[in-house]
C-alpha atoms as a PDB file:
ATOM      1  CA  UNK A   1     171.769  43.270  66.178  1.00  0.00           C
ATOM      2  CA  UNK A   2     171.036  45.933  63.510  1.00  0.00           C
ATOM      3  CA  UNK A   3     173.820  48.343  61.682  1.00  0.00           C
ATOM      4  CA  UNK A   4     173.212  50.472  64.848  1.00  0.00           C
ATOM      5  CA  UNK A   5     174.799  48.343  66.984  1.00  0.00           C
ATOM      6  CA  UNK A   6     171.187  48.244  69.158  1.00  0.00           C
ATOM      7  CA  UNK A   7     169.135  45.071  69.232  1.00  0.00           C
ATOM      8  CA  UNK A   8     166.596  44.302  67.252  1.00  0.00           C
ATOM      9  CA  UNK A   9     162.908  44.211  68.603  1.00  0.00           C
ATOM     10  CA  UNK A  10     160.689  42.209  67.885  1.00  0.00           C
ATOM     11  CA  UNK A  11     157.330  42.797  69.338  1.00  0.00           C
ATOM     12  CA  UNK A  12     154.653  39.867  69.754  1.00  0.00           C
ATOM     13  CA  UNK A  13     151.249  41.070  69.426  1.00  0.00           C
ATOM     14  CA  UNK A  14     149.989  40.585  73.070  1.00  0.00           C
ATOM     15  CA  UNK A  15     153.015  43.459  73.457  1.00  0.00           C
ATOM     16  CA  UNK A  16     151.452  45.193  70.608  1.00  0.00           C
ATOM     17  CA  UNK A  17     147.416  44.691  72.220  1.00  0.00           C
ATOM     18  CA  UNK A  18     148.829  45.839  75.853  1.00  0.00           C
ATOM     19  CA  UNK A  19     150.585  49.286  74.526  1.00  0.00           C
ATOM     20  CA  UNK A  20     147.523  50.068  72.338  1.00  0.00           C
ATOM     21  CA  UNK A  21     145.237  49.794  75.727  1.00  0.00           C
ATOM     22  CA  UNK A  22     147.511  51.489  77.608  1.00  0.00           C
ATOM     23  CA  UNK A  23     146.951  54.460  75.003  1.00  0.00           C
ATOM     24  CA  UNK A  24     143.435  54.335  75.144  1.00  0.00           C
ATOM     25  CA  UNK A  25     143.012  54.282  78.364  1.00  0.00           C
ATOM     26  CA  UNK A  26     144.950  57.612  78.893  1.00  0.00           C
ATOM     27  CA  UNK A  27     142.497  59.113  76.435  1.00  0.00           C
ATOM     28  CA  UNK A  28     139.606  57.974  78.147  1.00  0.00           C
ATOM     29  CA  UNK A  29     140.905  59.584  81.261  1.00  0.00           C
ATOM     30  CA  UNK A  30     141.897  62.837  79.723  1.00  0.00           C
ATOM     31  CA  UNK A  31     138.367  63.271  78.626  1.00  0.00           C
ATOM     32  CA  UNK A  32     137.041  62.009  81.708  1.00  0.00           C
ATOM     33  CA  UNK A  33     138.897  64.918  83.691  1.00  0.00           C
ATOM     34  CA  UNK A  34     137.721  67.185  81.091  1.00  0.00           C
ATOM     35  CA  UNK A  35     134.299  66.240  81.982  1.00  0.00           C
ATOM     36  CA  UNK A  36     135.083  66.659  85.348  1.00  0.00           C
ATOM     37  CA  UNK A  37     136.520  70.014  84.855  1.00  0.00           C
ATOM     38  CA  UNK A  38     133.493  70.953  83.213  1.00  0.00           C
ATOM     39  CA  UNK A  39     131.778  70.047  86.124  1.00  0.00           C
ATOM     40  CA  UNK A  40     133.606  72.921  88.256  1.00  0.00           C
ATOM     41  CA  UNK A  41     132.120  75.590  86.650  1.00  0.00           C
ATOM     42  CA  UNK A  42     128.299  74.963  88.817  1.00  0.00           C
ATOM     43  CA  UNK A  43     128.530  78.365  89.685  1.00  0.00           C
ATOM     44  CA  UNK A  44     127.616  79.694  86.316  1.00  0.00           C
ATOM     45  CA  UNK A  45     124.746  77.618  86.056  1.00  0.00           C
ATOM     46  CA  UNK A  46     121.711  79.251  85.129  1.00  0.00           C
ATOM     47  CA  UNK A  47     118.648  78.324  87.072  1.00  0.00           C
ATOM     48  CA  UNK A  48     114.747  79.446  86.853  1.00  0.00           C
ATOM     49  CA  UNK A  49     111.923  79.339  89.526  1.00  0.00           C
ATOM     50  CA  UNK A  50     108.200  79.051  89.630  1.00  0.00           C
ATOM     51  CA  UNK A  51     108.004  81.988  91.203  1.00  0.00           C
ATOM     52  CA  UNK A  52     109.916  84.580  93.182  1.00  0.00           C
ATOM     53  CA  UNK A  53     108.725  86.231  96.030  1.00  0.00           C
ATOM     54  CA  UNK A  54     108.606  90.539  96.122  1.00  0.00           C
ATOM     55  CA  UNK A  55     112.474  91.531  96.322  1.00  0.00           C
ATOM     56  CA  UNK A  56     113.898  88.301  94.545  1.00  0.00           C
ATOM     57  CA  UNK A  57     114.556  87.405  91.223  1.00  0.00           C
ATOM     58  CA  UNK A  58     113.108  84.406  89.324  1.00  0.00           C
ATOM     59  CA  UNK A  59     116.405  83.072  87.439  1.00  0.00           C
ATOM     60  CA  UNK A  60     119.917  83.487  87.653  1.00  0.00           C
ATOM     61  CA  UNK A  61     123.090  81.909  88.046  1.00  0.00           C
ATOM     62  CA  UNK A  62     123.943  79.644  91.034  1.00  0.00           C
ATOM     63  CA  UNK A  63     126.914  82.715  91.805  1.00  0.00           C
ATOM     64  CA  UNK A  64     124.063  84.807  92.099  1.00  0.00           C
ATOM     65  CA  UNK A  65     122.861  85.961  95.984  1.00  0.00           C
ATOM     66  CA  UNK A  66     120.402  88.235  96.585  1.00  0.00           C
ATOM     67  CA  UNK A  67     118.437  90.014  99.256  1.00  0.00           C
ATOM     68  CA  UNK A  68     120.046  88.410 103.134  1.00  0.00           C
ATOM     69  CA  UNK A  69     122.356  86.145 100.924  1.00  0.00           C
ATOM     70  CA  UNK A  70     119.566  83.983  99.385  1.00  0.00           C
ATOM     71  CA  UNK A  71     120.332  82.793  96.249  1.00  0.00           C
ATOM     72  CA  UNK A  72     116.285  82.103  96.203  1.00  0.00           C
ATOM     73  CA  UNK A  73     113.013  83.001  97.500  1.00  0.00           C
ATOM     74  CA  UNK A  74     109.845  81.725  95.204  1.00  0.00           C
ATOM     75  CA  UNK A  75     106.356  83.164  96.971  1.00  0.00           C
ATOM     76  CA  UNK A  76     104.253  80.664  98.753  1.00  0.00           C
ATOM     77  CA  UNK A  77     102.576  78.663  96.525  1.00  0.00           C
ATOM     78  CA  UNK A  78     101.259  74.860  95.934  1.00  0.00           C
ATOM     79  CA  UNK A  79     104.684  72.453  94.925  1.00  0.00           C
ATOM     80  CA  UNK A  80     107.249  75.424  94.497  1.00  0.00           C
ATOM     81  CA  UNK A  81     110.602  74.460  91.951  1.00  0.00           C
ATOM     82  CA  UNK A  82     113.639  75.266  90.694  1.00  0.00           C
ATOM     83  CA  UNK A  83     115.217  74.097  87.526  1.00  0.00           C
ATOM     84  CA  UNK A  84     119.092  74.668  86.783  1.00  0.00           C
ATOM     85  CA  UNK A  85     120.396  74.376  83.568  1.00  0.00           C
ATOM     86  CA  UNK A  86     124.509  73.167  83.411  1.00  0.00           C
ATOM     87  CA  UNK A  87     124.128  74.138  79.749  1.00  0.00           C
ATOM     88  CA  UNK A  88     125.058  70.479  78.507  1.00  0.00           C
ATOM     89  CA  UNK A  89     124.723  67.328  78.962  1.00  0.00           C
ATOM     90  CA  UNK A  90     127.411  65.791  82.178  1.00  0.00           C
ATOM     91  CA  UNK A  91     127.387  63.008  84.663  1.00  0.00           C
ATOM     92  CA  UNK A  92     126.058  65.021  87.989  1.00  0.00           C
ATOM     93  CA  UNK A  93     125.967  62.513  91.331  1.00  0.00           C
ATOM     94  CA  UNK A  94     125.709  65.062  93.992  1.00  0.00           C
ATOM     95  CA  UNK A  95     123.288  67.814  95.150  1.00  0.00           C
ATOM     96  CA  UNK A  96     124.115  70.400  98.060  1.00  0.00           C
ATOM     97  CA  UNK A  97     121.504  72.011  99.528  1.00  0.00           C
ATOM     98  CA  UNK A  98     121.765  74.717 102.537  1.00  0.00           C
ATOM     99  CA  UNK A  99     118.537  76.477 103.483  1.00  0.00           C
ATOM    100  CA  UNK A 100     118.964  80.079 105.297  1.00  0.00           C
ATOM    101  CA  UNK A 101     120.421  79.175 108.816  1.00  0.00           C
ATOM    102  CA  UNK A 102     117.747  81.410 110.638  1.00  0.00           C
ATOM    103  CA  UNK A 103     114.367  79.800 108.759  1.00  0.00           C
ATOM    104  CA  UNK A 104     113.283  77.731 106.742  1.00  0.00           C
ATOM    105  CA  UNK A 105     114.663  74.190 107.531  1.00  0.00           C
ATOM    106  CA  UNK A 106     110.882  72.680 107.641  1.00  0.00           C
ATOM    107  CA  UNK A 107     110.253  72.813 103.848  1.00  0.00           C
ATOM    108  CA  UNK A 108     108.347  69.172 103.726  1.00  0.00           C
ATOM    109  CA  UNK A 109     108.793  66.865 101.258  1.00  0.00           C
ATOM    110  CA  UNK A 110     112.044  68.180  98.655  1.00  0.00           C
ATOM    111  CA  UNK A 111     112.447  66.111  95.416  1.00  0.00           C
ATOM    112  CA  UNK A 112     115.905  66.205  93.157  1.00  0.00           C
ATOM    113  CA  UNK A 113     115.069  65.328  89.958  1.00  0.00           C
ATOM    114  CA  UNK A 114     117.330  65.342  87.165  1.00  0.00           C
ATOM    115  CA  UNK A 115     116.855  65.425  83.199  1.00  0.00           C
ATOM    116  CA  UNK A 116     118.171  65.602  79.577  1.00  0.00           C
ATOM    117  CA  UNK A 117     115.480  67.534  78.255  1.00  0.00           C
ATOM    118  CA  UNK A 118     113.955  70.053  80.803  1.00  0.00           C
ATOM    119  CA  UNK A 119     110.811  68.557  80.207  1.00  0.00           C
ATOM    120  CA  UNK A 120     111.186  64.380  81.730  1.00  0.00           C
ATOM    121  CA  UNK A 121     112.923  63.994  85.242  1.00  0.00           C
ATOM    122  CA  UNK A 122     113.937  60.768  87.218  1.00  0.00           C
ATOM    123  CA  UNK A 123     113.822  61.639  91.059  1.00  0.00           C
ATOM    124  CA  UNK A 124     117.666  61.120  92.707  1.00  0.00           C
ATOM    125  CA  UNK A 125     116.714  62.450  95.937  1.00  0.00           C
ATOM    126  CA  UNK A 126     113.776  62.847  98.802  1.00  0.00           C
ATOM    127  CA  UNK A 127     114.165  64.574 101.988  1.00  0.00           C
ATOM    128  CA  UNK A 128     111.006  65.012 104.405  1.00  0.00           C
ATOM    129  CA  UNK A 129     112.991  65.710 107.357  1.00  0.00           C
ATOM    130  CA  UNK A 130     113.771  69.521 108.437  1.00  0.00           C
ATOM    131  CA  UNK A 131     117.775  70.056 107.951  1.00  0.00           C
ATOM    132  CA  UNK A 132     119.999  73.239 107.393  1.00  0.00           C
ATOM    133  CA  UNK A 133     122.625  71.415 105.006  1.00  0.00           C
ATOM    134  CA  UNK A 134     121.830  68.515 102.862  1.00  0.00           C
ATOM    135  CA  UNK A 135     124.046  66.750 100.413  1.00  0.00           C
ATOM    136  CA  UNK A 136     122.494  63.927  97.754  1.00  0.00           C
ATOM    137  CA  UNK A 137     124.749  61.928  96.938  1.00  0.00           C
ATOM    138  CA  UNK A 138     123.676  59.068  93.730  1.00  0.00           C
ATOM    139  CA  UNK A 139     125.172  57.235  91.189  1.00  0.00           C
ATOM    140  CA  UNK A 140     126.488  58.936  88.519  1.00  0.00           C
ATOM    141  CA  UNK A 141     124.006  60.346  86.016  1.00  0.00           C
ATOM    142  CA  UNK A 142     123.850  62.303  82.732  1.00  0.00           C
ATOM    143  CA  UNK A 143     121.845  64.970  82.629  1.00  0.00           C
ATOM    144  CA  UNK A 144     121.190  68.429  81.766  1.00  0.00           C
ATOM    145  CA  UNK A 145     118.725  69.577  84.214  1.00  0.00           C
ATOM    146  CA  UNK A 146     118.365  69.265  87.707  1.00  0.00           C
ATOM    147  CA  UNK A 147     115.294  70.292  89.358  1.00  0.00           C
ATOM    148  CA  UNK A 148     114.590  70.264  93.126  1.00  0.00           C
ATOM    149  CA  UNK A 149     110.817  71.060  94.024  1.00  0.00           C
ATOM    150  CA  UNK A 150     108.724  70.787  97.378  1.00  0.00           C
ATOM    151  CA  UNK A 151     105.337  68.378  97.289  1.00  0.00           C
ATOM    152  CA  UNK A 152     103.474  71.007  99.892  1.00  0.00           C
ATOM    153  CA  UNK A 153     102.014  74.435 100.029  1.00  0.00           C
ATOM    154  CA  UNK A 154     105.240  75.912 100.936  1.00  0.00           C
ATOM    155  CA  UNK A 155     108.206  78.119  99.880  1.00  0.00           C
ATOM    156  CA  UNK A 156     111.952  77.716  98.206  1.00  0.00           C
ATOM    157  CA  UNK A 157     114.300  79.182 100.208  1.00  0.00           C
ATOM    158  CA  UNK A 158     117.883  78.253  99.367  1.00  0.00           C
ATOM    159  CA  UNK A 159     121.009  79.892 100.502  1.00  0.00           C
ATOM    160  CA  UNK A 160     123.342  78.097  98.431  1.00  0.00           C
ATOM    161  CA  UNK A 161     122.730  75.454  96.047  1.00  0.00           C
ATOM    162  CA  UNK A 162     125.962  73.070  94.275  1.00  0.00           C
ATOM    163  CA  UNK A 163     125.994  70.688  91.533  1.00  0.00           C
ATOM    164  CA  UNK A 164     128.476  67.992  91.210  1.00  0.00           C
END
């Protein structure tokens, strides 16, 4: 016993090794929900198109609807994209995708791509089936960019688009 009348401890140093990883590992998950709080925030992503067609814009933010709700319209054109930019590098693994409910579900082939430097993408996702809603879900990747793009002579026309 000490002069405090409490007992002495005495801690071994597996005790010692299991309270320092218990520490560590509460960091690492403090900054892993502070990614993932980051991650929230895809609605002020900004994004750019190849085109837009008369009436649309060609950039924004993913907040940002337009003419019938659209948050996109590029003209028709050979391989039509869109590139968002979430500002920083974060670990994305899912893409929502909803095309206008009253058109526009026949699009052809859609790539996701994503990317660290806007300029080199690894594809995520392909869809070459029509579909109003369609969610890519993939492992866990850090990127910056994320592009989606038709392989046809087609148009882009998104209604909503989420990164997460």
């Amino acid at each position: 016993m000490s002069g405090t009348g409490q007992p002495e401890r005495s801690e071994t140093p597996e005790a010692r090794h299991w309270v320092r990883t218990a520490l560590l590992l509460a960091i690492v998950l403090v900054l892993a929900g502070m990614e993932h709080a980051g991650n929230a925030a895809w609605e002020t992503y900004a994004w750019r198109a190849s085109s837009a067609a008369s009436g649309y814009p060609k950039s924004g933010t993913l907040a940002d609807h337009g003419l019938g709700g659209l948050l996109l319209r590029t003209e028709h054109e050979q391989n039509p994209w869109i590139v968002v930019d979430m500002q920083s590098e974060r670990y994305v693994q899912r893409v929502v995708v909803q095309n206008p409910t009253a058109c526009c579900s026949d699009q052809g082939l859609l790539l996701v791509e994503v990317g660290t430097d806007g300029e080199s993408f690894s594809p995520v996702g392909r869809r070459t089936a029509a579909f109003d809603t369609w969610t890519v879900d993939f492992p866990p990747s850090r990127a910056r960019y994320v592009r989606l793009r038709a392989k046809a002579n087609t148009s882009l026309r998104f209604r909503e688009l989420q990164i997460q």
